[in-house]
Protein backbone atom coordinates (compact mmCIF):
# COMPACT_ATOMS: atom_id res chain seq x y z
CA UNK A 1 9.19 13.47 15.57
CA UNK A 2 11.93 14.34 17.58
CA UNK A 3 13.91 11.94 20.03
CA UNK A 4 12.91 13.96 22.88
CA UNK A 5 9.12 13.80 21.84
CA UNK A 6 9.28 10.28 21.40
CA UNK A 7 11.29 10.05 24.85
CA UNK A 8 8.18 12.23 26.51
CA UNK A 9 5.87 9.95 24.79
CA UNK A 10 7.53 6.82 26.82
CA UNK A 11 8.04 7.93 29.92
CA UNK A 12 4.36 10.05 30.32
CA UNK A 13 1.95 8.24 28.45
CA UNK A 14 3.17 4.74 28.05
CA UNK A 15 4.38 4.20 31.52
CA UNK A 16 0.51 2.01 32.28
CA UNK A 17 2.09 -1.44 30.34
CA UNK A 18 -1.56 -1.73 29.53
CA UNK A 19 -2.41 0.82 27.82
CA UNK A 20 -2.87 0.61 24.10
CA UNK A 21 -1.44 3.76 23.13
CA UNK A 22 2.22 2.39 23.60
CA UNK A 23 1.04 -0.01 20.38
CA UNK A 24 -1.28 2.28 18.41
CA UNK A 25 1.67 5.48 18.31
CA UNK A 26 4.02 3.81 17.43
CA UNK A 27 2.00 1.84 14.35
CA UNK A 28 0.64 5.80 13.45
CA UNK A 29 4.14 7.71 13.60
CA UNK A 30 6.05 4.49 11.32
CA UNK A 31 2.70 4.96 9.44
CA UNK A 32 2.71 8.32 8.80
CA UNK A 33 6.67 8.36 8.09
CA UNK A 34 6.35 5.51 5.57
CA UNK A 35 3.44 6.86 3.94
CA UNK A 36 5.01 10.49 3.42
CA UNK A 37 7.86 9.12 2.32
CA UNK A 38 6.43 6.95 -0.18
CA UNK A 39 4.66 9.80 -1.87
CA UNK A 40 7.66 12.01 -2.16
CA UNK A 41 8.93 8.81 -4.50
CA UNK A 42 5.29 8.12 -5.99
CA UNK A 43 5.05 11.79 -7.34
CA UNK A 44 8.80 12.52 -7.69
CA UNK A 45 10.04 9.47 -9.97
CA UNK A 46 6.57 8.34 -11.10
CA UNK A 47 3.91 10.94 -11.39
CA UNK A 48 1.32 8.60 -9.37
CA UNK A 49 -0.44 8.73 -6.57
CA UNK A 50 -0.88 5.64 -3.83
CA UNK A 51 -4.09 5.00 -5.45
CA UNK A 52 -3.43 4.42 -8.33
CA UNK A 53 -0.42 2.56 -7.57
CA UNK A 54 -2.54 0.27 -5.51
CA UNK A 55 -4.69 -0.75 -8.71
CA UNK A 56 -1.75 -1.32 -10.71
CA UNK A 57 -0.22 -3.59 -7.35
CA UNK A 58 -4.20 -5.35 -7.11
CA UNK A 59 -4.03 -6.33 -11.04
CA UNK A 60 -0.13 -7.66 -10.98
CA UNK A 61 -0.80 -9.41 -7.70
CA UNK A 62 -4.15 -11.06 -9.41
CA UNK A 63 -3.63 -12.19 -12.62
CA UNK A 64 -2.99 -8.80 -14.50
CA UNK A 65 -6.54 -9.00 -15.65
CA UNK A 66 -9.82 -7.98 -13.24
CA UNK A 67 -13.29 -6.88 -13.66
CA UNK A 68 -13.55 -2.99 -11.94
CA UNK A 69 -15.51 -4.65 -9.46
CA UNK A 70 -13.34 -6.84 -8.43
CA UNK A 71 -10.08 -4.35 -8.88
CA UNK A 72 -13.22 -2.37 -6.02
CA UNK A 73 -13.33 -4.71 -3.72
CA UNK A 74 -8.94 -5.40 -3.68
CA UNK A 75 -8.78 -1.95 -3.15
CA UNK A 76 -10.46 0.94 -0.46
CA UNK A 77 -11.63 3.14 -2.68
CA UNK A 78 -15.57 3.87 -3.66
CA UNK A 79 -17.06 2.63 -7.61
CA UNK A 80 -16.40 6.57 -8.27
CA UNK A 81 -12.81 6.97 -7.34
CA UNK A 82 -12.16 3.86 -9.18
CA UNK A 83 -13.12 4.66 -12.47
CA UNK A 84 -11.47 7.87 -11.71
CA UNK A 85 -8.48 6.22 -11.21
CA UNK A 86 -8.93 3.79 -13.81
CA UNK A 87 -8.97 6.87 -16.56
CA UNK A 88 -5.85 8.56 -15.20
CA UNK A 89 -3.68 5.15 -15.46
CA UNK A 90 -5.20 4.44 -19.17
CA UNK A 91 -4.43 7.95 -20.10
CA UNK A 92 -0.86 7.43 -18.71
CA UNK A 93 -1.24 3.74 -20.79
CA UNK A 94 -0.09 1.51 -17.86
CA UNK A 95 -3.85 -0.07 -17.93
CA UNK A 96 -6.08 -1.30 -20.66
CA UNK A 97 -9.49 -1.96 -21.26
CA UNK A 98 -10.42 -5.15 -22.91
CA UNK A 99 -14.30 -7.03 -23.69
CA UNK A 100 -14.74 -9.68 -21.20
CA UNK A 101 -14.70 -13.10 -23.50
CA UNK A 102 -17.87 -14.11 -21.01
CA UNK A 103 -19.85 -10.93 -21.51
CA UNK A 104 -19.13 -8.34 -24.46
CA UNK A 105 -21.14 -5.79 -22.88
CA UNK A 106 -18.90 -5.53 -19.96
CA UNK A 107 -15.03 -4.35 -19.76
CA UNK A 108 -11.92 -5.97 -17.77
CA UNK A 109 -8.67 -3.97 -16.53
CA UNK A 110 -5.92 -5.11 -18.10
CA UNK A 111 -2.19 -4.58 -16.83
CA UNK A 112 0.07 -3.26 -19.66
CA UNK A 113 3.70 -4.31 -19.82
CA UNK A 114 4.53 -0.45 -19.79
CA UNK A 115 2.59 -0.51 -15.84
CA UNK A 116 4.42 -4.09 -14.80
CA UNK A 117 7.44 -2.07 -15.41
CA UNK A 118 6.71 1.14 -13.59
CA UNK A 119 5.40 -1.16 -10.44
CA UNK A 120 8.45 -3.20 -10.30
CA UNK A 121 10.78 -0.18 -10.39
CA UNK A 122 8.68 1.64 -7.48
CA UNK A 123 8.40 -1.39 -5.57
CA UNK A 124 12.57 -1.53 -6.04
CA UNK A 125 12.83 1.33 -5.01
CA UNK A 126 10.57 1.75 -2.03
CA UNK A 127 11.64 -1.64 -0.85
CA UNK A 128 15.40 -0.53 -0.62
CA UNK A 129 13.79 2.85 1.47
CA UNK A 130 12.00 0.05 3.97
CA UNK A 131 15.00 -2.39 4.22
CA UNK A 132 16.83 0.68 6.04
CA UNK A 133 13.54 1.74 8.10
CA UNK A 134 13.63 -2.24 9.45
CA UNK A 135 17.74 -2.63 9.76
CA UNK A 136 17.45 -2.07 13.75
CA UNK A 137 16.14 -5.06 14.18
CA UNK A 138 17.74 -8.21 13.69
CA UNK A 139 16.16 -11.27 11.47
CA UNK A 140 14.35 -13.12 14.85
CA UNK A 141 12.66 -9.58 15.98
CA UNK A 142 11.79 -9.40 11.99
CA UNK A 143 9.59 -12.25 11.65
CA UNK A 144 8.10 -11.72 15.19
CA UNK A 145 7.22 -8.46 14.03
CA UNK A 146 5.81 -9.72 10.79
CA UNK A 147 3.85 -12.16 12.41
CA UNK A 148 1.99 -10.19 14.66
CA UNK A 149 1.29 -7.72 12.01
CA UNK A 150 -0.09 -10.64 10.14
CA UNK A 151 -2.18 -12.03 13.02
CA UNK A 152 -3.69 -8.02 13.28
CA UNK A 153 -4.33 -7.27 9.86
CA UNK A 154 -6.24 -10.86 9.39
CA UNK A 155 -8.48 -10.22 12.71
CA UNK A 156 -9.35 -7.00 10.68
CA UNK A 157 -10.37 -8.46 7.86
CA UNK A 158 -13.02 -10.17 9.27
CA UNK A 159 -15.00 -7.10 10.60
């Protein structure tokens, strides 16, 4: 969005301190920015999608090992569109699927070295993309900023 949008957005609709909308734009437009820009580097250098990204980020974060259910509820996606998911990352060999040692009938998620590897590198290389998104604001406004984020995204987590 241009400057003079953004500047039109500021002085029209935000000028009531209490209205929402001066929070919620904001949040969509860096939203929608960082999300476009991460799937330009998603498809570009690593032929995935955010999905499936996200399962290979739920398994390293967890243990590198995770029942689909579980890999289900770490994730937003429906039972379908995981095991949709789950076949595209197996095909591309950065998952596994391995007997659960507590039931044989039923199958983990396993993280392969080969998709530890491709999540570091994108993480690298989205993090360095975010570091410059974040430089206006010094190290205080930083961790303000992180910890109302955090205080938001925990209130929603209990609805």
């Amino acid at each position: 969005m241009k400057k003079e949008h953004l500047d039109n957005l500021y002085e029209n609709i935000f000028k009531d301190e209490k209205s929402v909308l001066s929070l919620t734009i904001p949040i969509a437009l860096m939203y929608k920015y960082i999300f476009t820009q991460n799937t330009q580097t998603l498809q570009t250098n690593y032929n995935l999608t955010h999905s499936e990204i996200d399962v290979l980020a739920s398994l390293s974060f967890n243990d590198a090992i995770m029942s689909p259910t579980d890999l289900y509820e770490a994730t937003i996606f429906s039972s379908g569109g995981m095991t949709k998911i789950l076949k595209k990352l197996e095909h591309k060999k950065l998952i596994s699927r391995i007997h659960s040692k507590e039931d044989k009938r039923s199958m983990l998620v396993k993280l392969e070295p080969k998709g530890e590897e491709v999540l570091k590198d994108c993480f690298v290389n989205i993090l360095q993309r975010d570091k410059q998104i974040f430089s206006v604001l010094d190290e205080k406004e930083k961790k303000s900023l992180e910890q109302i984020l955090k205080k938001i995204v925990y209130s929603l987590s209990d609805k």
